[in-house]
Protein backbone atom coordinates (compact mmCIF):
# COMPACT_ATOMS: atom_id res chain seq x y z
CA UNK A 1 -25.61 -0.03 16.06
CA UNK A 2 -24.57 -3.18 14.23
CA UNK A 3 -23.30 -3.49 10.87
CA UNK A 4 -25.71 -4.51 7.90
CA UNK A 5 -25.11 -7.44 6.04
CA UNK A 6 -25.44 -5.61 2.70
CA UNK A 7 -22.52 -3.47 3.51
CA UNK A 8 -20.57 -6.17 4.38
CA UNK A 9 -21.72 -7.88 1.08
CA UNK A 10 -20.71 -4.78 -0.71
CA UNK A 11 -17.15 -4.32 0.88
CA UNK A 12 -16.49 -8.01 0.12
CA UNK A 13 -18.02 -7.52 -3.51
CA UNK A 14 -15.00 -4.57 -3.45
CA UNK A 15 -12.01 -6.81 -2.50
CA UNK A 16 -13.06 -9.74 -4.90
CA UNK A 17 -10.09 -9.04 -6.62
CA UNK A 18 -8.37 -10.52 -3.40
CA UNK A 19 -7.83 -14.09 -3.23
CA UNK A 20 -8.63 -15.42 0.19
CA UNK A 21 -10.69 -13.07 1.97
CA UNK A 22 -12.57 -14.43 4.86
CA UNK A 23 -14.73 -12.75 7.78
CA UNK A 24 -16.14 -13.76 11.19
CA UNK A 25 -19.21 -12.00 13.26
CA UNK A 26 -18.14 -10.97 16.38
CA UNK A 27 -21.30 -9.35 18.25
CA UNK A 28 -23.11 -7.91 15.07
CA UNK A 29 -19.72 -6.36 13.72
CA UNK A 30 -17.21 -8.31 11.05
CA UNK A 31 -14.04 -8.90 11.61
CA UNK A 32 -11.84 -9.07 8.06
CA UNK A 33 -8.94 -11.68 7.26
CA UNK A 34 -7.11 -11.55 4.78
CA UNK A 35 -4.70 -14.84 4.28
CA UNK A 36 -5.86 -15.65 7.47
CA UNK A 37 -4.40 -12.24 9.16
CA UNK A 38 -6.40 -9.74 10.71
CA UNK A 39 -6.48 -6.67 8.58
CA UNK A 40 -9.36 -4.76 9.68
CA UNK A 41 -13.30 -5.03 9.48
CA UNK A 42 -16.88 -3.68 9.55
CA UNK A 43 -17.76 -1.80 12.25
CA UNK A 44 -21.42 0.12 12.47
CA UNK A 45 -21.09 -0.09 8.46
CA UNK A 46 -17.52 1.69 8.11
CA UNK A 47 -15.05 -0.19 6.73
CA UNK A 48 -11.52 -0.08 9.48
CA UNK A 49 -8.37 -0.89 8.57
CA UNK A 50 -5.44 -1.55 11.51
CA UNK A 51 -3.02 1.44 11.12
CA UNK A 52 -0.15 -0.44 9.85
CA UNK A 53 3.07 1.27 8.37
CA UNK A 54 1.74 0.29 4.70
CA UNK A 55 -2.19 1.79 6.02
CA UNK A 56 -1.33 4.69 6.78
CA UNK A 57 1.76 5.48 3.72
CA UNK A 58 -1.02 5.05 1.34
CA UNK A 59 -3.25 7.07 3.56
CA UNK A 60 -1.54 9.82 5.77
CA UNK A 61 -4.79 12.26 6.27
CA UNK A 62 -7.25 9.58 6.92
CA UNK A 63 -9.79 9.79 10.15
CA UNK A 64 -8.52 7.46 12.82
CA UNK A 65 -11.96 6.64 14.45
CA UNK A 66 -12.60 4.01 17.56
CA UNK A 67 -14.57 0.73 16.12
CA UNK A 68 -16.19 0.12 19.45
CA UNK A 69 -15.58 1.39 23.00
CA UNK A 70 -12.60 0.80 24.84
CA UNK A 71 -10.73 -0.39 21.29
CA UNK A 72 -7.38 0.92 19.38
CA UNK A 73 -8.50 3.14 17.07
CA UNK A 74 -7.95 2.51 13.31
CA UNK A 75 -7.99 4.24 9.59
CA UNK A 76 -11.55 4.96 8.40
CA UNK A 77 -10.96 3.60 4.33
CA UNK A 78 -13.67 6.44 2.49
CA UNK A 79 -12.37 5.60 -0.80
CA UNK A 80 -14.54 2.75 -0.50
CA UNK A 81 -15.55 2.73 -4.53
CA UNK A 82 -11.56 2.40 -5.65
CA UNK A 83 -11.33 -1.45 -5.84
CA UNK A 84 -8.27 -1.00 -7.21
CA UNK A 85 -7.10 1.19 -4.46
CA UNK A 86 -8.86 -1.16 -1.66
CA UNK A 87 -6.91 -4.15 -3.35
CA UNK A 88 -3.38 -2.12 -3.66
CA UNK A 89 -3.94 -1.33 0.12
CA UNK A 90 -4.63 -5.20 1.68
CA UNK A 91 -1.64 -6.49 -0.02
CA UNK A 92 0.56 -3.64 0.90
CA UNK A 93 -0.61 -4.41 4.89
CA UNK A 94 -0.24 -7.87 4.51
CA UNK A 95 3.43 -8.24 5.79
CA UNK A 96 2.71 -5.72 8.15
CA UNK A 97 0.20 -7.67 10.04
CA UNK A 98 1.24 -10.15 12.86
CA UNK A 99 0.68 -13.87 12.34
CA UNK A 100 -2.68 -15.61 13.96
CA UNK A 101 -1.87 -17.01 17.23
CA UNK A 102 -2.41 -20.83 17.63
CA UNK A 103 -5.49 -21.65 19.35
């Protein structure tokens, strides 16, 4: 099942307190960037986050859940409505994340 553009419309609507979010489709999923690193993204309309040190502090009894076959699994975010929470929890992953490779 592929993710619905109103969900990702709604998740972005959520981190618009973020400066420089982007996203990319990847074969009907979104992939999430923040400051141009990878954080997590939107897959079969749930909202995964990479389990990063800072991910999984703010969220130690989260579901880790697969985003597509044959992935690394990741934290399910459910607090989905909390845009403060959602906001606090980008910027704490942010120096957790690696750096984009060069192309």
């Amino acid at each position: 099942m592929a993710s619905s553009k109103e969900y990702l419309n709604f998740i972005l609507e959520q981190l618009s307190g973020l400066e420089d979010i982007t996203h990319r489709a990847m074969m009907g999923e979104y992939v999430l960037y923040y400051r141009g690193k990878v954080f997590g993204g939107i897959y079969d309309d749930r909202f995964l986050v990479k389990p990063t040190k800072s991910a999984i502090a703010m969220m130690p009894d989260a579901e880790m859940e697969l985003p597509y076959e044959g992935a690394k699994e990741m934290i399910l975010v459910d607090d989905v409505d909390n845009r403060e929470f959602l906001r606090e929890l980008v910027e704490a992953m942010y120096d957790d994340l690696p750096t984009q490779k060069k192309k």
